[in-house]
Every structure is written in C-alpha cells, then in structure tokens.
C-alpha atoms as a PDB file:
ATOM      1  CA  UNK A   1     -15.766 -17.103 -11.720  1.00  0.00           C
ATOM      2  CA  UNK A   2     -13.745 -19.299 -13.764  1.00  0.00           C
ATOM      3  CA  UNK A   3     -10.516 -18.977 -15.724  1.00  0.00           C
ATOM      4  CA  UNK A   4      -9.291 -21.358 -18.307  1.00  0.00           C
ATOM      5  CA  UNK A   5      -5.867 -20.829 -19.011  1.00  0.00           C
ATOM      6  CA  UNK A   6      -4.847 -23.607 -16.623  1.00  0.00           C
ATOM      7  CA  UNK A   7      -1.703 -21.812 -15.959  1.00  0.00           C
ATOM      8  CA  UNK A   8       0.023 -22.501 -12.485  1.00  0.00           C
ATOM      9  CA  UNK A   9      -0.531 -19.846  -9.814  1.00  0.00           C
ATOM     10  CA  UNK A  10       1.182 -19.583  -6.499  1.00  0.00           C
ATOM     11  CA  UNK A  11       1.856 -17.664  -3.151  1.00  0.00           C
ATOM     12  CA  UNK A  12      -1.889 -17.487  -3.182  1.00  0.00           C
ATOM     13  CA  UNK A  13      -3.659 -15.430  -0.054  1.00  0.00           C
ATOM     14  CA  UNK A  14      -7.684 -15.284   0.400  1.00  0.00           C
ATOM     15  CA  UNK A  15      -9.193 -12.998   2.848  1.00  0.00           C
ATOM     16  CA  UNK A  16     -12.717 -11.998   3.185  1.00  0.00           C
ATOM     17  CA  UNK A  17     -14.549  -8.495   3.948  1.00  0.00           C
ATOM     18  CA  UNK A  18     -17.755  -8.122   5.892  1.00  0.00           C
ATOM     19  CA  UNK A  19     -19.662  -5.083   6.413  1.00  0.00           C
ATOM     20  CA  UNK A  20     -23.233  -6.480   8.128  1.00  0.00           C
ATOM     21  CA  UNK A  21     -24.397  -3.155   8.718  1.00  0.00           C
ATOM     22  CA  UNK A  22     -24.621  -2.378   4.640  1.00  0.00           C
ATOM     23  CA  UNK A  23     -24.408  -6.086   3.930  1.00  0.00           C
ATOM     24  CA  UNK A  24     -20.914  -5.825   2.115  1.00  0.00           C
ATOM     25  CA  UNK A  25     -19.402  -8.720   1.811  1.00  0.00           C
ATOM     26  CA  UNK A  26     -16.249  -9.090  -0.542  1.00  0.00           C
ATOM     27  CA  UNK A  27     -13.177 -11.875  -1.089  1.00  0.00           C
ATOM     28  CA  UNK A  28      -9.505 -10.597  -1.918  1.00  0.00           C
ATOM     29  CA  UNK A  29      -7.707 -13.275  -4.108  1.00  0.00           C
ATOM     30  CA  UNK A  30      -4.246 -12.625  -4.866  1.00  0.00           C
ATOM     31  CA  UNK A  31      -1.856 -15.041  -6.501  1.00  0.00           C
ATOM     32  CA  UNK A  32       0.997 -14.986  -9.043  1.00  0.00           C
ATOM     33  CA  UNK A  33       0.596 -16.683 -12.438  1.00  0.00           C
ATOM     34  CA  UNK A  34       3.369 -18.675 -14.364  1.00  0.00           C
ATOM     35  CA  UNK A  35       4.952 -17.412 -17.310  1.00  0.00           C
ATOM     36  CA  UNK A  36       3.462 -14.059 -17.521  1.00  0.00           C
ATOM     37  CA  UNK A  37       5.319 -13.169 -13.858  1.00  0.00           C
ATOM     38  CA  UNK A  38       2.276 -11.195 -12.890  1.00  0.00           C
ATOM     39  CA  UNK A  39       0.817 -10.919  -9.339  1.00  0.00           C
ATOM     40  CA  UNK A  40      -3.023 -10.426  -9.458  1.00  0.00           C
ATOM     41  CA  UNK A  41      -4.759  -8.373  -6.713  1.00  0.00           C
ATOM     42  CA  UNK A  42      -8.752  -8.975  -7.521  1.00  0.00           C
ATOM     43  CA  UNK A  43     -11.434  -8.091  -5.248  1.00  0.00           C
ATOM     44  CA  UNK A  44     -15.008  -9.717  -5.690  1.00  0.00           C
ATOM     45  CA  UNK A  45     -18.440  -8.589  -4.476  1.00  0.00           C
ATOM     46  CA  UNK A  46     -19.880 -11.724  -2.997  1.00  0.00           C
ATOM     47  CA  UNK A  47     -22.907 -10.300  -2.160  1.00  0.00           C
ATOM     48  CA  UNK A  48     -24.523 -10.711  -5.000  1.00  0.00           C
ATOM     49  CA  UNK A  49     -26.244 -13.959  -6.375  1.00  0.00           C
ATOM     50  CA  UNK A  50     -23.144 -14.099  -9.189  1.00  0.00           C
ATOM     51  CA  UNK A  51     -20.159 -13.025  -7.887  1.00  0.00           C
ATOM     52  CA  UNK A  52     -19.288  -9.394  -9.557  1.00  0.00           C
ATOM     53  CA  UNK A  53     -15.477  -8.074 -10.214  1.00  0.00           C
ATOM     54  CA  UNK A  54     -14.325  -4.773  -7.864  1.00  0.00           C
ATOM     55  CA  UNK A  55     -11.390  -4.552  -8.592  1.00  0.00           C
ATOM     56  CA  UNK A  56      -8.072  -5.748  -9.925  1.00  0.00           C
ATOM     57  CA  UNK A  57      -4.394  -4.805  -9.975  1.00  0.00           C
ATOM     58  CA  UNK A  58      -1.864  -6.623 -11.957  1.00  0.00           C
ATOM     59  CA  UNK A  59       2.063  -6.128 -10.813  1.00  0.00           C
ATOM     60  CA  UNK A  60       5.014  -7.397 -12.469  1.00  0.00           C
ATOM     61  CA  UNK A  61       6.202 -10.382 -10.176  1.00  0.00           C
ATOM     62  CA  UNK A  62       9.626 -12.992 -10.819  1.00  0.00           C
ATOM     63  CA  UNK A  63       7.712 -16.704 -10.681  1.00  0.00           C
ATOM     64  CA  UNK A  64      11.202 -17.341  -9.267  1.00  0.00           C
ATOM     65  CA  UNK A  65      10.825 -14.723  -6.264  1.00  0.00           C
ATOM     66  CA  UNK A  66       8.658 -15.116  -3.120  1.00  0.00           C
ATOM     67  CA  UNK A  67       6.263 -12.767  -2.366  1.00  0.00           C
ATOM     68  CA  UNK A  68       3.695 -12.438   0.609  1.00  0.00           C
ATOM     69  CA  UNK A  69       0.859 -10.646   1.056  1.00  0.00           C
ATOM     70  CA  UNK A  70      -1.881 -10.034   3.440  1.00  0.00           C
ATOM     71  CA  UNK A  71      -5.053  -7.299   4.342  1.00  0.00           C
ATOM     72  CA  UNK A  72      -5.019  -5.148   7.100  1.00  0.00           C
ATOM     73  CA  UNK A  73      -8.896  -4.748   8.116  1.00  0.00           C
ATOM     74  CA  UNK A  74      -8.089  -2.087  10.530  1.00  0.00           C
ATOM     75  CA  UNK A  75      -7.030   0.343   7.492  1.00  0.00           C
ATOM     76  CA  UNK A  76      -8.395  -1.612   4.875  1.00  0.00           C
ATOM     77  CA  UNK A  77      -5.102  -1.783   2.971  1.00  0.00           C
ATOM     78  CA  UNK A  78      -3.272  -4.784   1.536  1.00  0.00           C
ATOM     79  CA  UNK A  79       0.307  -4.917   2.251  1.00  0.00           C
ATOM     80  CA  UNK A  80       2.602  -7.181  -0.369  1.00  0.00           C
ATOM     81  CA  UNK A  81       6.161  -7.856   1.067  1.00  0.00           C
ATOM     82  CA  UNK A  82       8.409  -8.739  -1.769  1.00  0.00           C
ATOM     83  CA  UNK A  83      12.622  -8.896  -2.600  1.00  0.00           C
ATOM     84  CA  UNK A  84      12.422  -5.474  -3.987  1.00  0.00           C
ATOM     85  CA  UNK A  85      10.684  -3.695  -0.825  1.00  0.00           C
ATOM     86  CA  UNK A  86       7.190  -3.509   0.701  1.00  0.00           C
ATOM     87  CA  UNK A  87       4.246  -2.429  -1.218  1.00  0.00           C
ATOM     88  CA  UNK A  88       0.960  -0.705   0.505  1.00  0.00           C
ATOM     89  CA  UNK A  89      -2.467  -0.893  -1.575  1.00  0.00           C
ATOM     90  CA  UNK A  90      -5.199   0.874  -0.040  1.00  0.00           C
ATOM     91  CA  UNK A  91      -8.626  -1.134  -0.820  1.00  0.00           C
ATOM     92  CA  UNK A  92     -11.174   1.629   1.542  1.00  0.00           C
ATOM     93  CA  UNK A  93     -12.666   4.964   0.289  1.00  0.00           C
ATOM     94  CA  UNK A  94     -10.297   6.780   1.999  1.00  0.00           C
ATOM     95  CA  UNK A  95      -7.652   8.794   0.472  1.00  0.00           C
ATOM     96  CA  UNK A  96      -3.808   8.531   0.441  1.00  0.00           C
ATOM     97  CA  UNK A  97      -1.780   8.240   3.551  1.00  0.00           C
ATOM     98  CA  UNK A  98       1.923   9.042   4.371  1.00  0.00           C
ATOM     99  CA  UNK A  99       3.499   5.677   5.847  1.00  0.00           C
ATOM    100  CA  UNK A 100       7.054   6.370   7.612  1.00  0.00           C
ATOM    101  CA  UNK A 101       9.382   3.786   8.538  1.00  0.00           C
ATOM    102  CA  UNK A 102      10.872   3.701  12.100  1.00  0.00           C
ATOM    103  CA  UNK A 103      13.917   5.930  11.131  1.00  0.00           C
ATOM    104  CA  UNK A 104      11.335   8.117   9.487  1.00  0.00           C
END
C-alpha cells in the first residue's frame, strides 16, 4: 500500500493480529495526518499475497493535541486515549459491551 500525499503523520502505533489456527493474520496502523487533523484507524489483511483493506475509521484529531493509542488482544478492541476522554473501538465479531469506570 502506498499513499502519495506526502503529508506528515504522527503519534503513529503498529500492532499485528495472528490467528494460526484460520491463518489470519492482520496489521493495525493508526496515525494522525497534518492539516486535515484526522486520526486514521486502518486494518489490513496481510494474509494475502497483496495486502487487502479491512477496515478504516477516520476521527477528527487537533495535529496540535497528543493522542495515544494501543490494541487490546485479549478483547480485541483498540483503545485511543486523547485530551477530550478515552475512546474504545471494538475490532472482533463480537457485539457491543458496557465499559464502567471505577466509580461506575
């Protein structure tokens, strides 16, 4: 895959999925672009011979403001921990979940 906007990205994470049973294997970029403010969320099939596009989710993001983000394999959901709060993205089959804070 290759993009040629040459725009700068940042706060860039990479993790990788592997299933071996069904031979799954996938990569999770995420990174935040210049100018547009977006932060990308794309999963990729690597699998295949040419890698093939899952899945993407574009959020508005400041270039100005950090933001981190990382993949939880145990639930299969990819937590992004911004200014503004803590957002949950489930990447599995499985259907919504009710996430409570301490206080409740």
């Amino acid at each position: 895959m290759k993009y040629k906007n040459k725009l700068d990205i940042t706060d860039a994470d990479i993790a990788v999925l592997r299933c071996e049973r069904n031979r799954i294997k996938e990569l999770i970029l995420s990174y935040k672009t210049i100018h547009s403010n977006v932060y990308t969320v794309l999963v990729v099939d690597i699998s295949r011979d040419v890698p093939w596009p899952l899945y993407k989710h574009e959020s508005f993001q400041l270039w100005e403001s950090q933001i981190t983000a990382f993949y939880i394999s145990k639930n299969r959901e990819y937590v992004m921990i911004n200014r503004d709060g803590l957002s949950v993205m489930s990447l599995g089959s499985d259907g919504k979940r009710i996430i409570k804070s301490q206080s409740g």
